[in-house]
Protein backbone atom coordinates (compact mmCIF):
# COMPACT_ATOMS: atom_id res chain seq x y z
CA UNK A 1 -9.56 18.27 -18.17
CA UNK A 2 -9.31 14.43 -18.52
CA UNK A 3 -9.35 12.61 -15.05
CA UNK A 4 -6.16 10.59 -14.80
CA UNK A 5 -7.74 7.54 -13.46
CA UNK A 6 -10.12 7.10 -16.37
CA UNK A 7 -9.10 3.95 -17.95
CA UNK A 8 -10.59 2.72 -21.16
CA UNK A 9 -10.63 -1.53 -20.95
CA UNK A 10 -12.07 -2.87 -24.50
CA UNK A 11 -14.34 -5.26 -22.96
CA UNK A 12 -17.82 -5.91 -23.76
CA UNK A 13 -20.93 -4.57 -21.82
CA UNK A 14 -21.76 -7.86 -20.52
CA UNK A 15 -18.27 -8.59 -18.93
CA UNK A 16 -17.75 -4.85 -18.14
CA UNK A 17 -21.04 -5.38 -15.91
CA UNK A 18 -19.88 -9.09 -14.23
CA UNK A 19 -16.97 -8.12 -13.23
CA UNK A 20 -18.26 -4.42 -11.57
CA UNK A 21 -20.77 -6.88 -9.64
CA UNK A 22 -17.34 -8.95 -8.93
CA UNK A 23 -15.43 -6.45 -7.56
CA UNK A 24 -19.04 -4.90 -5.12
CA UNK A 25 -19.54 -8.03 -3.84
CA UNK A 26 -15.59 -8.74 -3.33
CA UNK A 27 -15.56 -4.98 -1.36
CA UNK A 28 -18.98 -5.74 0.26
CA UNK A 29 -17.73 -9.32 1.28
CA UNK A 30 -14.39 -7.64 2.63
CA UNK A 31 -16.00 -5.06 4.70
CA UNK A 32 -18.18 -7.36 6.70
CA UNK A 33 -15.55 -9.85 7.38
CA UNK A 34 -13.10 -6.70 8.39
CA UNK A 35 -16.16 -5.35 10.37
CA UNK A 36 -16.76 -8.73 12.09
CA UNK A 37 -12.89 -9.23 13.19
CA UNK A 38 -12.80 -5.65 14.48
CA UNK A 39 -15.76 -6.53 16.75
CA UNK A 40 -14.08 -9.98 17.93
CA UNK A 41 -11.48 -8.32 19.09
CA UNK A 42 -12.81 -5.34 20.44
CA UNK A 43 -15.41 -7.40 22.51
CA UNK A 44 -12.43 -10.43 23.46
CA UNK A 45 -10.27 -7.43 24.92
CA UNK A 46 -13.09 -5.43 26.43
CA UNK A 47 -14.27 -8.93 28.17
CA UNK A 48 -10.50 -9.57 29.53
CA UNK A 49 -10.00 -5.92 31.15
CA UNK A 50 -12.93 -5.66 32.68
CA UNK A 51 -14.79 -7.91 35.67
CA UNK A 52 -18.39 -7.54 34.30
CA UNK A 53 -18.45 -8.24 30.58
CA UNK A 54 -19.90 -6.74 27.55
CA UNK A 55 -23.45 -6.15 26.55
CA UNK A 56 -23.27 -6.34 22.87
CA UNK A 57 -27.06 -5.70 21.90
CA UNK A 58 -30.05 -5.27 23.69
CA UNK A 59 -33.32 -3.91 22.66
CA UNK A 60 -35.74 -2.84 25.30
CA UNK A 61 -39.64 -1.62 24.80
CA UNK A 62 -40.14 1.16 27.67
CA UNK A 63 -43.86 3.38 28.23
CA UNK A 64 -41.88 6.17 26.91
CA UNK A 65 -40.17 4.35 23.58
CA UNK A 66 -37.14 1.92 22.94
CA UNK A 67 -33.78 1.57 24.79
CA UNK A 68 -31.15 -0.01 22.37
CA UNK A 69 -27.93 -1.18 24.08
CA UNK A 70 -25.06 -1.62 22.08
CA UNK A 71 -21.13 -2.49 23.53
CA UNK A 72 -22.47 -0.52 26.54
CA UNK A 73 -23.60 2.25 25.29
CA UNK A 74 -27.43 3.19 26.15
CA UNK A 75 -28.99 4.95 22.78
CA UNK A 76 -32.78 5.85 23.72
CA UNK A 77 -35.21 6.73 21.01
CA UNK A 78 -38.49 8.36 22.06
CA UNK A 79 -42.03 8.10 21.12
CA UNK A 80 -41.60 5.23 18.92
């Protein structure tokens, strides 16, 4: 059965190729800059609730591994 969202472009190889590298680094590019306003906000709104503000990262070297802090959460990793 023939997918429905196969759609044949006469392009060359060459342009076929720029413009998939285009449209990753577009998405890619879009992502971050999502990711990075979803963290503003999360951190401005966490910061005005609360007294004590947010740790945002931490790393820690312990005798018995790592600690990583991130937004207040403790993640400990062992042996390393």
């Amino acid at each position: 059965m023939k997918s429905p969202f196969t759609f044949k472009i006469k392009m060359s190889e060459a342009k076929r190729r720029r413009r998939r590298l285009l449209m990753s680094v577009t998405a890619a590019v879009l992502l971050i800059g999502f990711t990075a306003g979803y963290m503003t906000v999360y951190i401005n709104s966490y910061n005005i609730l609360h007294a004590e503000p947010i740790e945002v990262f931490s790393l820690y070297r312990t005798p018995d591994g790592v600690e990583l802090i991130f937004l207040n959460r403790l993640y400990t990793f062992s042996g390393l």
